[in-house]
Protein backbone atom coordinates (compact mmCIF):
# COMPACT_ATOMS: atom_id res chain seq x y z
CA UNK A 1 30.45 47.63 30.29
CA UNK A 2 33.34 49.41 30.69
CA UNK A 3 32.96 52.30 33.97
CA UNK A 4 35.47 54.68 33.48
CA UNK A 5 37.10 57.94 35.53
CA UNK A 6 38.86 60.36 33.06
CA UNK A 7 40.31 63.90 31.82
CA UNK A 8 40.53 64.55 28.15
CA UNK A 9 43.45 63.86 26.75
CA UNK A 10 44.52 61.43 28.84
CA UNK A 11 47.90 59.61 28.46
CA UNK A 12 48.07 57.43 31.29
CA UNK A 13 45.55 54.48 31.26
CA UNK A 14 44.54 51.55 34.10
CA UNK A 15 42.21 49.01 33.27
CA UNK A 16 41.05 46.75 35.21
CA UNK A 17 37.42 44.25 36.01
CA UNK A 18 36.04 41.37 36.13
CA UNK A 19 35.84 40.61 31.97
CA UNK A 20 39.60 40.17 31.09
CA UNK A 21 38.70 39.68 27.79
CA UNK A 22 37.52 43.60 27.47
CA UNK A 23 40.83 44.48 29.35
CA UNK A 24 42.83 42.70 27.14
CA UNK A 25 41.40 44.01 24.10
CA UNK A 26 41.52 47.86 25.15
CA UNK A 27 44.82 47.60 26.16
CA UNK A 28 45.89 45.95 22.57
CA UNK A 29 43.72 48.98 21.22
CA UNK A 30 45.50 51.90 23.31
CA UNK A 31 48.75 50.37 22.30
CA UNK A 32 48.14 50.19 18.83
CA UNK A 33 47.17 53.65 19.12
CA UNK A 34 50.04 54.86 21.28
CA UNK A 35 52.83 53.25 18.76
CA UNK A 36 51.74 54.88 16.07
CA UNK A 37 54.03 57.64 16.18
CA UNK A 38 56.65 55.57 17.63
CA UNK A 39 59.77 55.73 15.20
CA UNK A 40 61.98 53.14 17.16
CA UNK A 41 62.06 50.05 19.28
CA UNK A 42 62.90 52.06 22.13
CA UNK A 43 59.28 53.48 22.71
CA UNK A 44 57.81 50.51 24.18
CA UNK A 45 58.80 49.17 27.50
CA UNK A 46 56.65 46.28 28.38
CA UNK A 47 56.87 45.37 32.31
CA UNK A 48 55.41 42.45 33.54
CA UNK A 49 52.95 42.71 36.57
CA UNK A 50 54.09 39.82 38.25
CA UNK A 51 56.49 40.73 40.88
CA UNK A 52 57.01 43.99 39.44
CA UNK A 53 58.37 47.25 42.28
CA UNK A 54 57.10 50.13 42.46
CA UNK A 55 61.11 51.78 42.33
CA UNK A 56 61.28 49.56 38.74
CA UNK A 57 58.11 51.25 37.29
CA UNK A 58 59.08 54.53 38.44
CA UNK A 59 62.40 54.40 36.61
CA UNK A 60 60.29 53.58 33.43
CA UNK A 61 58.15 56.30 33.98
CA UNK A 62 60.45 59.10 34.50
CA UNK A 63 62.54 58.10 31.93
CA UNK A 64 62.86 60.38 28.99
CA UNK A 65 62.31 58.79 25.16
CA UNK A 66 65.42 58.74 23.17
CA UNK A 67 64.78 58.84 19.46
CA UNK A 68 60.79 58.89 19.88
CA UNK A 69 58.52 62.01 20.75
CA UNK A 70 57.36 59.96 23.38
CA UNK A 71 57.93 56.70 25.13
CA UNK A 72 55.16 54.14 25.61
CA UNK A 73 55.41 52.05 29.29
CA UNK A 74 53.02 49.32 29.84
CA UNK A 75 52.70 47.42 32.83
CA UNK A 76 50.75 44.28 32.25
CA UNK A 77 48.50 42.22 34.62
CA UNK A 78 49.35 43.39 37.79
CA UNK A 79 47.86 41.10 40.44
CA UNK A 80 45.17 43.07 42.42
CA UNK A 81 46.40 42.65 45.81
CA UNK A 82 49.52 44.49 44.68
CA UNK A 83 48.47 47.14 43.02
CA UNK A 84 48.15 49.66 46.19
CA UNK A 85 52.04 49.34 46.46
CA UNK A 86 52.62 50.71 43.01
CA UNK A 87 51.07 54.00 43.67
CA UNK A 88 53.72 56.10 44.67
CA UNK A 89 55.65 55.29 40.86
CA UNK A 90 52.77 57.03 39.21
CA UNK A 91 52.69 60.20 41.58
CA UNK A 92 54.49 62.21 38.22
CA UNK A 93 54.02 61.09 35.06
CA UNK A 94 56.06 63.52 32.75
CA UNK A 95 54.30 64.43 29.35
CA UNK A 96 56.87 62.81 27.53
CA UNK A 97 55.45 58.94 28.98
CA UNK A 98 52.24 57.75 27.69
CA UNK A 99 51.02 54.65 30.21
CA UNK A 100 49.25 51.65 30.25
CA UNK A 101 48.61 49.98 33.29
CA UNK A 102 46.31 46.68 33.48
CA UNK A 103 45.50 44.76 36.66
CA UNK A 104 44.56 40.65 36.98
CA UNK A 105 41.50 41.65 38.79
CA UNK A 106 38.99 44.17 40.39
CA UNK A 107 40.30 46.60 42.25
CA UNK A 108 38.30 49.67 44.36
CA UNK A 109 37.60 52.81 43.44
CA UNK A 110 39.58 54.24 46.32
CA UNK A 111 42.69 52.42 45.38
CA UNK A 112 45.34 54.22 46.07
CA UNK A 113 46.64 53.05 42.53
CA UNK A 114 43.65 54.75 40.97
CA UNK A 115 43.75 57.78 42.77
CA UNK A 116 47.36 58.24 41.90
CA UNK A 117 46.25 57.79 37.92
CA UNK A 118 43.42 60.41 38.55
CA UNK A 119 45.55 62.76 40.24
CA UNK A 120 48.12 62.53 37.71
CA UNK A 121 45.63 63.36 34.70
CA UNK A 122 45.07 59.82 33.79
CA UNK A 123 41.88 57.71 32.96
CA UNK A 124 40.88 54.50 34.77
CA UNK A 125 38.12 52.27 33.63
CA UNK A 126 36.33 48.95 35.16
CA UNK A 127 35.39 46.21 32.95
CA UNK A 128 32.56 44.98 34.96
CA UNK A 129 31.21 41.25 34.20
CA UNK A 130 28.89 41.21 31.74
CA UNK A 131 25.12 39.24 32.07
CA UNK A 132 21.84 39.21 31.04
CA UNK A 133 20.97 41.73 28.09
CA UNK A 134 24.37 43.58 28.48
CA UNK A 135 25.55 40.55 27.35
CA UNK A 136 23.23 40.15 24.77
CA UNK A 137 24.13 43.32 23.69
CA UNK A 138 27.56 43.32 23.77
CA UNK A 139 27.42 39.56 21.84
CA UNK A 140 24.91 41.27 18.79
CA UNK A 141 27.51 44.33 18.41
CA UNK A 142 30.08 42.07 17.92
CA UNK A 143 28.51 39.83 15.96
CA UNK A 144 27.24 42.91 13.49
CA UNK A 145 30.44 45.46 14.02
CA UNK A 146 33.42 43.02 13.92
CA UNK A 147 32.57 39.61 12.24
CA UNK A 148 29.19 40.81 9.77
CA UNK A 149 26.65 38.53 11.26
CA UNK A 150 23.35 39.00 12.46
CA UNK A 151 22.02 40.40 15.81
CA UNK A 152 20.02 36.56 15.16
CA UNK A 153 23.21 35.08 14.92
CA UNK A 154 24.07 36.65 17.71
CA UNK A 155 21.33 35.36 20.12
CA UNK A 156 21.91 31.95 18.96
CA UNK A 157 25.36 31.75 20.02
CA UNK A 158 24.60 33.27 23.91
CA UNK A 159 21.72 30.56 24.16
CA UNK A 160 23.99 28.08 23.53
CA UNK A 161 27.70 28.96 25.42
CA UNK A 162 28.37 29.83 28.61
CA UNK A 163 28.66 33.62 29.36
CA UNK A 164 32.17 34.15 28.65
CA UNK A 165 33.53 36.53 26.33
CA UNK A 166 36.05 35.26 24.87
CA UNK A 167 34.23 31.75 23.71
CA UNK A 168 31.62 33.47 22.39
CA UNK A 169 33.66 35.88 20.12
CA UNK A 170 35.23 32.31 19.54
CA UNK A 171 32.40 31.21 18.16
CA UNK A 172 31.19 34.23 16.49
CA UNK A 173 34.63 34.47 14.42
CA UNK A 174 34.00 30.21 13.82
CA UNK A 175 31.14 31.35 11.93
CA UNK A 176 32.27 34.59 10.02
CA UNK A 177 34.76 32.16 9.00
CA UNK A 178 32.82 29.73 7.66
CA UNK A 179 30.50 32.23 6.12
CA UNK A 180 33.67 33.92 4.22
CA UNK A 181 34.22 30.43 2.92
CA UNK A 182 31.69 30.78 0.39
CA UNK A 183 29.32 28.40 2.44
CA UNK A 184 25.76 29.29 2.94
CA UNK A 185 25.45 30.00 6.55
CA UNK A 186 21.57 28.37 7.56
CA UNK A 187 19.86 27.80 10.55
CA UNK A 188 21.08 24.23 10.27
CA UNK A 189 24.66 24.90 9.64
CA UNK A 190 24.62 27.29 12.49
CA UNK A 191 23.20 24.73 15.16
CA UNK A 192 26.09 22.04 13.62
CA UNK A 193 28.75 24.14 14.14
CA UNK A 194 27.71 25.36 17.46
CA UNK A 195 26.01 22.37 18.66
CA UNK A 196 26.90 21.87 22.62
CA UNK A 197 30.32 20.41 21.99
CA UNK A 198 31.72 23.42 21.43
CA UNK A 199 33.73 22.13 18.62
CA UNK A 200 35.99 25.50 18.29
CA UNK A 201 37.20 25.21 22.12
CA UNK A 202 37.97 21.88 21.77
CA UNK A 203 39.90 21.98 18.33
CA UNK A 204 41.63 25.00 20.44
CA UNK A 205 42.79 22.30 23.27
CA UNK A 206 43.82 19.71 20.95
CA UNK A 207 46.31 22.11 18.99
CA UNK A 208 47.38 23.21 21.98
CA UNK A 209 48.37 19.61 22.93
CA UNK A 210 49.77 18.53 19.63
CA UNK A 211 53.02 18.51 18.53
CA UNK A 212 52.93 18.88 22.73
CA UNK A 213 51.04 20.45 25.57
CA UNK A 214 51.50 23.97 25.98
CA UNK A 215 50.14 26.44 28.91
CA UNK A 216 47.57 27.39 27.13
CA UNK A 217 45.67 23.40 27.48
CA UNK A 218 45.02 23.59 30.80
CA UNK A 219 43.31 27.32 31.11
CA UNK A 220 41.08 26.24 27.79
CA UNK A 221 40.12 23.19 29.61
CA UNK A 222 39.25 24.67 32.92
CA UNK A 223 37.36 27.47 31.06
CA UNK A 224 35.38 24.90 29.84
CA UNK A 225 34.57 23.10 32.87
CA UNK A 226 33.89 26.32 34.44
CA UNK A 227 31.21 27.00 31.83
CA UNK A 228 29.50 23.66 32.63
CA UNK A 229 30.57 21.15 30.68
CA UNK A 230 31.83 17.88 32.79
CA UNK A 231 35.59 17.03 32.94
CA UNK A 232 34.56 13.55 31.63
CA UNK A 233 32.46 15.52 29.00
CA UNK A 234 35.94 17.71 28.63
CA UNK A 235 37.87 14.09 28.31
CA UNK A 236 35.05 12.35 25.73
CA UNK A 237 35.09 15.55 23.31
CA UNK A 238 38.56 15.45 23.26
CA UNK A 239 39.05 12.11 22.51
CA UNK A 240 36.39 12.40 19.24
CA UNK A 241 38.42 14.98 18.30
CA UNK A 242 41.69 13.26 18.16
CA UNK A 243 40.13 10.36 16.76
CA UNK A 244 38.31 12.22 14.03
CA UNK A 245 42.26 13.84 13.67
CA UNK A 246 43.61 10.36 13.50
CA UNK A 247 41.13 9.18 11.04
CA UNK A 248 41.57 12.04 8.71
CA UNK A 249 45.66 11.67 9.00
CA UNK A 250 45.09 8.26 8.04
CA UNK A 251 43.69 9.22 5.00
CA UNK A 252 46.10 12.19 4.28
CA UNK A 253 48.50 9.23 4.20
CA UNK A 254 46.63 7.52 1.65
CA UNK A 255 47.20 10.17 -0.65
CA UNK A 256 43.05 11.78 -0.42
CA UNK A 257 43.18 15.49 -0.83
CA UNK A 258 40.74 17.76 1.56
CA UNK A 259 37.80 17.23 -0.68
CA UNK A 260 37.90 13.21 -0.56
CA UNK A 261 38.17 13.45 2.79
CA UNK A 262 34.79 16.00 3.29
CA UNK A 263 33.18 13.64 0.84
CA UNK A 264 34.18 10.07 2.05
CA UNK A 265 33.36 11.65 6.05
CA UNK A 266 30.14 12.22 7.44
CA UNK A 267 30.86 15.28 9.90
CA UNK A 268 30.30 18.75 8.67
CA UNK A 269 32.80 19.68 5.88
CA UNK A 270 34.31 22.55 8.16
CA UNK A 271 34.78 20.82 11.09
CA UNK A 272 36.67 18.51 8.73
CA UNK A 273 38.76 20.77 6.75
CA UNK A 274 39.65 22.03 10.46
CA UNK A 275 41.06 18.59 11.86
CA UNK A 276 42.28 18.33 8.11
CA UNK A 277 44.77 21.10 8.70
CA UNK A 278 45.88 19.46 12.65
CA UNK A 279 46.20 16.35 10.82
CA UNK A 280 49.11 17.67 8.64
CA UNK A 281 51.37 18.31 11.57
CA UNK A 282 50.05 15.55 14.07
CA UNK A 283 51.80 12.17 14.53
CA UNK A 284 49.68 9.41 14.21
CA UNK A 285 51.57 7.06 16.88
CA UNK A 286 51.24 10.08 19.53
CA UNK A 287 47.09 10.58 18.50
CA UNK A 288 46.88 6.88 19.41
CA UNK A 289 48.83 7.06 23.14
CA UNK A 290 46.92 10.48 23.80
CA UNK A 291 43.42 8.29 23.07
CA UNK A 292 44.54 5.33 25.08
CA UNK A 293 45.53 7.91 28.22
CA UNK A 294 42.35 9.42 27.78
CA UNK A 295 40.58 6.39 27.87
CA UNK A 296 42.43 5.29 31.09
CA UNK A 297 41.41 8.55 32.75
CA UNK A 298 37.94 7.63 31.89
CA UNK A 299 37.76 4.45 33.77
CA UNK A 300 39.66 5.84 36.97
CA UNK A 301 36.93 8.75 37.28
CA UNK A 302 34.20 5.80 36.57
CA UNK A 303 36.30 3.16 39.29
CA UNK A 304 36.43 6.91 41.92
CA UNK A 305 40.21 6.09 41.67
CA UNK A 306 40.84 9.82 41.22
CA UNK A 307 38.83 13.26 41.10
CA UNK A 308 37.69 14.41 37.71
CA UNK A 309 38.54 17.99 37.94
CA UNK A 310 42.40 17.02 39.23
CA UNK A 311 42.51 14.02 36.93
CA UNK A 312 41.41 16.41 33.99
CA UNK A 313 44.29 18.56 34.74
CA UNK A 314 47.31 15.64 35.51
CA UNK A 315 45.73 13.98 32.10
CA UNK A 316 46.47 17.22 30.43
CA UNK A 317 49.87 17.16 31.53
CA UNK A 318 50.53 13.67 30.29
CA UNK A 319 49.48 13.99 26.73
């Protein structure tokens, strides 16, 4: 849960913690709030973390808004280690700058980086890592509060992922989807769509590889090794994926529409009207070299020819 330091009213914001997934969303929240009243493009000034000086954020600070009644500076992901030499650009932050700082990390209470936001007027808050029944907790409100589920819902979905936020809000919005298809959503269809292969992640991976691999494949696929799952597991779930994709393209070029395909298949009709939509922009040549470089991946693991984790990651690169 979220610790926070504050004054009413505050217009200068750092977040920071352990669950990036809370950061990230409170920082899309303040901003959504901040640019409300924002008339032009000129408001927002988005700074990336990386490698950002503390002279650079200081000129965005002090800088005065041109056409807007305020400007709105955001400084995103700063890594934690570098966050002490930013202090001294937030010593003065006029009334006419509304900030958002977030950092990649945890950083102390007697930062000199959070000092400087307290002393200023500002607020700084700690997403600390969530376990146990805050977990719980946090899983049921989202389940009831964002996607209309059931605290029940809810419980079934922590037994069965790893605790990490943001697969099981994955798999929370999986099943408010499914349930806003019109689809009765029963104990059974709940343990189907949830059941430990963690369909959703994986259909996430595959579009990230198709029509090719983006940044995005390799943190999905380490987030799911982290949470357990094998990197052969990673490899094998991936590869009945892309074969269920290839299949169903196959069939697209046959001329079925999405309900022959649910009713000439036997997996779950969701899963299928899921790899139904990959298979419109997939290439059926490229499905078939991604499965045969899987399945040589497989058997260098197998033959200790390479490490799994590593191999996981130079396969992903391949594809």
């Amino acid at each position: 849960m979220p610790r926070a330091t504050s004054r009413a009213g505050a217009t200068a914001l750092l977040l920071h913690g352990e669950e990036r997934f809370l950061v990230d969303e409170k920082a899309r929240a303040t901003l959504d709030e901040w640019r409300g009243e924002l008339v032009s493009d000129f408001g927002l000034e988005t700074l990336e973390g990386a490698g950002l000086a503390s002279p650079r954020l200081q000129d965005a600070v002090l800088q005065a808004p041109f056409l807007d009644p305020y400007r709105v500076v955001f400084a995103r992901m700063i890594p934690a280690n570098r966050a002490e030499s930013l202090a001294p650009a937030v010593a003065e932050i006029p009334p006419t700058t509304r900030l958002l700082i977030t950092v990649a990390g945890r950083i102390s209470a007697s930062s000199k980086l959070a000092k400087a936001i307290n002393t200023a007027g500002g607020q700084v808050e700690e997403m600390v890592h969530l376990k146990g029944r805050a977990l719980g907790d946090w899983a049921t409100r989202r389940a009831v509060e964002r996607h209309g589920l059931t605290p029940g819902i809810a419980a079934q979905v922590v037994r069965v992922t790893p605790p990490d936020l943001s697969v099981i809000d994955s798999e929370l919005t999986k099943l408010a989807a499914y349930k806003a298809s019109g689809a009765k959503l029963t104990s059974e269809a709940i343990t189907e769509l949830l059941a430990g292969g963690r369909e959703d992640e994986i259909f996430r991976l595959t579009d990230n590889l198709l029509p090719r691999p983006t940044p995005h494949a390799l943190d999905i696929a380490r987030n799911l090794t982290r949470g357990g799952m094998q990197p052969t597991s990673v490899a094998y779930r991936m590869a009945r994926h892309i074969a269920l994709v290839l299949e169903v393209k196959a069939r697209q070029d046959r001329g079925e529409s999405l309900q022959q395909v649910q009713d000439g298949m036997s997996e779950h009709r969701f899963v299928i009207q899921k790899a139904f939509d990959t298979a419109q922009e997939a290439n059926s040549e490229r499905l078939e070299q991604a499965l045969r470089q899987i399945r040589d991946y497989e058997w260098e693991v197998k033959s200790g020819q390479v490490d799994a984790d590593l191999g996981l990651d130079v396969l992903l690169t391949r594809l």
